[in-house]
C-alpha atoms as a PDB file:
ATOM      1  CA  UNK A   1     100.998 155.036  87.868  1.00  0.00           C
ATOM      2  CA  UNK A   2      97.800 156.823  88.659  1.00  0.00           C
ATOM      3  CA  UNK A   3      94.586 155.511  87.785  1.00  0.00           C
ATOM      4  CA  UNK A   4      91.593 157.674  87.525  1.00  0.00           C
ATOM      5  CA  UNK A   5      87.919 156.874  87.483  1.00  0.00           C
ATOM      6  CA  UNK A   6      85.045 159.348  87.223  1.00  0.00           C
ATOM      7  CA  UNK A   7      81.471 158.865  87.984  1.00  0.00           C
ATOM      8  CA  UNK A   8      78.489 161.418  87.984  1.00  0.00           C
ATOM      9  CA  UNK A   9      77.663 162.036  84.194  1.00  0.00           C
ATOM     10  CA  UNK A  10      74.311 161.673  83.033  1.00  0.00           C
ATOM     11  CA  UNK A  11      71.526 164.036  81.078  1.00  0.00           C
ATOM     12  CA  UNK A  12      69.488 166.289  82.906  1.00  0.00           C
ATOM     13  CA  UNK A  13      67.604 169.736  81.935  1.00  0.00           C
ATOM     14  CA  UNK A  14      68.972 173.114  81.851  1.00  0.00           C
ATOM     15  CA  UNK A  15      69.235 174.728  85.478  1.00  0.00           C
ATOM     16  CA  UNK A  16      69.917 171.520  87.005  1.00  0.00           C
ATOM     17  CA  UNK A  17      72.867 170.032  88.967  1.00  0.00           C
ATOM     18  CA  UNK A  18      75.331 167.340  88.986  1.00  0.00           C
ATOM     19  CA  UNK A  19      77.929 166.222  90.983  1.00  0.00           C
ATOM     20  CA  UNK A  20      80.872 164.198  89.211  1.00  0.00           C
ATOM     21  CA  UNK A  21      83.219 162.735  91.642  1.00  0.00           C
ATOM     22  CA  UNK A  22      87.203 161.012  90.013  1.00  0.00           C
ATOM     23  CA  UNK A  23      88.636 158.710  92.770  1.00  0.00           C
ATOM     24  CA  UNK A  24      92.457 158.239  92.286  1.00  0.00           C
ATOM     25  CA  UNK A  25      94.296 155.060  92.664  1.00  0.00           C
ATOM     26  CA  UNK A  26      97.274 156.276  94.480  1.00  0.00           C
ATOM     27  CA  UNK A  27      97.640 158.404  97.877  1.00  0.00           C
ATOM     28  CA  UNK A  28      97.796 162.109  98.184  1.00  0.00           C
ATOM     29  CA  UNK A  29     101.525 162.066  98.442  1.00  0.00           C
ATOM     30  CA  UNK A  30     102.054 161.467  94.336  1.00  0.00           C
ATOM     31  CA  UNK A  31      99.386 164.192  93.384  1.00  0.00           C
ATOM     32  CA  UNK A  32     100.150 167.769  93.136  1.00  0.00           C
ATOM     33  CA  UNK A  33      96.932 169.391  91.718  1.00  0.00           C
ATOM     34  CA  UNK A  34      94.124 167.358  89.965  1.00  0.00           C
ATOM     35  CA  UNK A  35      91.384 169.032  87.397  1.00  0.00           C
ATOM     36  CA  UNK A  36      88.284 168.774  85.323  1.00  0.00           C
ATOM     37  CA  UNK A  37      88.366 169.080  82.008  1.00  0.00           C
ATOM     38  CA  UNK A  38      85.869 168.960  79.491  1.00  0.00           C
ATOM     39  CA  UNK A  39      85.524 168.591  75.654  1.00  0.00           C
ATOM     40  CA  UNK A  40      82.403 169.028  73.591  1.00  0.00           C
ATOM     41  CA  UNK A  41      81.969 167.807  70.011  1.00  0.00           C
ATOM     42  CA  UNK A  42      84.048 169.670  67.669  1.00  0.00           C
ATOM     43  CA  UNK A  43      85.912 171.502  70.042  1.00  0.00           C
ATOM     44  CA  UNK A  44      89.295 171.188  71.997  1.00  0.00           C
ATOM     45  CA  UNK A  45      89.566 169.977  75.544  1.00  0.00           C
ATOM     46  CA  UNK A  46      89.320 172.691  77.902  1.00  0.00           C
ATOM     47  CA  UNK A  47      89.718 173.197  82.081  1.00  0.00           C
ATOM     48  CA  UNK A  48      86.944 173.829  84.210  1.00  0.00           C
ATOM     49  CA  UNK A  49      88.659 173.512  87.201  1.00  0.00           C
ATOM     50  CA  UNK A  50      91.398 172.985  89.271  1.00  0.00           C
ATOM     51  CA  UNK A  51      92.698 172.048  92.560  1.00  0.00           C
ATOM     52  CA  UNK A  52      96.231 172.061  94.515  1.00  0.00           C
ATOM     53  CA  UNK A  53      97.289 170.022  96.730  1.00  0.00           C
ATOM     54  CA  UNK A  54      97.395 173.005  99.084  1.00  0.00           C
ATOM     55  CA  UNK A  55      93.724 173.288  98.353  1.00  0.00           C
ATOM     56  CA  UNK A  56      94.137 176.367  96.007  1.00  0.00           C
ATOM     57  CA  UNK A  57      91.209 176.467  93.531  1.00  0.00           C
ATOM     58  CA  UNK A  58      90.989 178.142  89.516  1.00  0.00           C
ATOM     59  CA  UNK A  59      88.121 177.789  87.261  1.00  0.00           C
ATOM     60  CA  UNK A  60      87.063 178.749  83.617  1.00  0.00           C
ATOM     61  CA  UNK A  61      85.235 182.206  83.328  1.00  0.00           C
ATOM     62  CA  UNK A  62      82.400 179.812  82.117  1.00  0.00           C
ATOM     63  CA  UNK A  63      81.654 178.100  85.035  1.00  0.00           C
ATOM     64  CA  UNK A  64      82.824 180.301  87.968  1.00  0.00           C
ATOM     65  CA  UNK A  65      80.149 180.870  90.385  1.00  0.00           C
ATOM     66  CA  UNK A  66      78.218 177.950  88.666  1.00  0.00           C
ATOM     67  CA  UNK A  67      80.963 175.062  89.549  1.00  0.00           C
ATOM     68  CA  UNK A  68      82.591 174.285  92.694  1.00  0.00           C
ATOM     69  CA  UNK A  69      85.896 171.710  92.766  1.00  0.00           C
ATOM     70  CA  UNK A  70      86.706 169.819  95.853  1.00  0.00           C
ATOM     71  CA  UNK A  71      88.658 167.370  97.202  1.00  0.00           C
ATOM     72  CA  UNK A  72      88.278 164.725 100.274  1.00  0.00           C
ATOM     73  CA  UNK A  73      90.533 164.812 103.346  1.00  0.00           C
ATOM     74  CA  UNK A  74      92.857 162.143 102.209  1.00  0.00           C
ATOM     75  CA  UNK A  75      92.476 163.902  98.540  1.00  0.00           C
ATOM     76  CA  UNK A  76      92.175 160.345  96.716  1.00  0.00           C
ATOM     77  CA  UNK A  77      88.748 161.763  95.676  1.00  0.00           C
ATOM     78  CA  UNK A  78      87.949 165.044  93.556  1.00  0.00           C
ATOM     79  CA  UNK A  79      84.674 166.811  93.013  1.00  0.00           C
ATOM     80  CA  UNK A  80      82.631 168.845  90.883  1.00  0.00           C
ATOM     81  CA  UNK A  81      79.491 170.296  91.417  1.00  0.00           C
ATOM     82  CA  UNK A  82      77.389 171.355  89.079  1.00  0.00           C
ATOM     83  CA  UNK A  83      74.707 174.120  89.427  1.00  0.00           C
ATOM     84  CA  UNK A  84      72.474 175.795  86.804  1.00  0.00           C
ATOM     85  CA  UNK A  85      73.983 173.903  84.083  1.00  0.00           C
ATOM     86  CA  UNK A  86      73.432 175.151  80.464  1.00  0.00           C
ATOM     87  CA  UNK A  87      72.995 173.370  77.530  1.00  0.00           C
ATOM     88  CA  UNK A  88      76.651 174.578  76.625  1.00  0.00           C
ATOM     89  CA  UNK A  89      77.721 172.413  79.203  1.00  0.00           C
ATOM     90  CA  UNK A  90      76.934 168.904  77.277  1.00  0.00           C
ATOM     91  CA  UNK A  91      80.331 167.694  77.162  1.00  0.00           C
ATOM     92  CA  UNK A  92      82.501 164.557  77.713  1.00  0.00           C
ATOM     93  CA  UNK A  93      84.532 165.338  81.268  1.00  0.00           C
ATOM     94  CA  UNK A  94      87.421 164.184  82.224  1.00  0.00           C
ATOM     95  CA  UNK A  95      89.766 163.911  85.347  1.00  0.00           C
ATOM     96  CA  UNK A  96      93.294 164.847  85.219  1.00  0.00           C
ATOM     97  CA  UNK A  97      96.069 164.720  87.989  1.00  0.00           C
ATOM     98  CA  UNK A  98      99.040 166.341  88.171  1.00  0.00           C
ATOM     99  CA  UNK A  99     102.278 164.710  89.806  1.00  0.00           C
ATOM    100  CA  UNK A 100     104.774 166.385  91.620  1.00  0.00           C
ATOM    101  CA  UNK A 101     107.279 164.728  88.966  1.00  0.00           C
ATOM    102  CA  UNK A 102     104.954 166.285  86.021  1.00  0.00           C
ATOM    103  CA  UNK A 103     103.535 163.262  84.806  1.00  0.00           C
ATOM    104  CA  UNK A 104      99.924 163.609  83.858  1.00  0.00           C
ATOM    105  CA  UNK A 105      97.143 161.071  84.510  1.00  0.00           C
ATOM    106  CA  UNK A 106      93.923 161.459  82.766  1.00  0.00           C
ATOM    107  CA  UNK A 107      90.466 159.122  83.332  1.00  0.00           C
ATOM    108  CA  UNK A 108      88.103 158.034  80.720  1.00  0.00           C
ATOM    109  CA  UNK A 109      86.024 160.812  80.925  1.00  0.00           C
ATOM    110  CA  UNK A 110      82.195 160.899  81.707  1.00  0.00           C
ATOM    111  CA  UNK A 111      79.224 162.546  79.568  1.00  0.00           C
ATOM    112  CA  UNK A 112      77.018 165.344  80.648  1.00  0.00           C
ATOM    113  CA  UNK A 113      74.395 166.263  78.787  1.00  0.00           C
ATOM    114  CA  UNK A 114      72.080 168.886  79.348  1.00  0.00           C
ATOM    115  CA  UNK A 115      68.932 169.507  77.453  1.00  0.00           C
ATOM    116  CA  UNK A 116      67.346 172.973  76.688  1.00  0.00           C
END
């Protein structure tokens, strides 16, 4: 079991930056990628970004070369930072990892919300 926390969220004003950071319960050896995901009211859950264990990166054609994932050196600890953030960006985030086995783990999430 994989337990996921993420910290960071809060409401700032368009052009802005935040950093949200997930820490992971359980050593790098169990995770194979972990992500951001976010969902705004009224809309599905959708990636932001992602990150492999091997350090290989994707993000959503809405927040490339806006947001940049990251990971620590013992990769119990994801990031996401934040730049010129948009009022389309108010949204509940949330952490996901991947295990080798396929088993998804997913945190509580954490708001953003950005004002215009």
């Amino acid at each position: 079991q994989v337990q996921l926390v993420e910290s960071g969220g809060g409401l700032v004003q368009a052009g802005e930056s935040l950093r949200l950071s997930c820490a992971a319960s359980k050593s790098d050896y169990i995770i194979y990628a972990m992500g951001w995901y976010r969902q705004a009211p009224g809309k599905q859950r959708e990636l932001v970004a992602r990150i492999t264990s091997g350090g290989s990166t994707t993000y959503a054609d809405s927040t490339s070369g806006r947001f940049t994932i990251s990971r620590d050196s013992d990769k119990s600890t994801m990031y996401l930072q934040m730049n010129s953030l948009r009022p389309d960006d108010t949204a509940i985030y949330y952490c996901k990892a991947s295990s080798f086995n396929g088993i998804a783990y997913w945190g509580k999430g954490t708001l953003v919300t950005v004002s215009s």
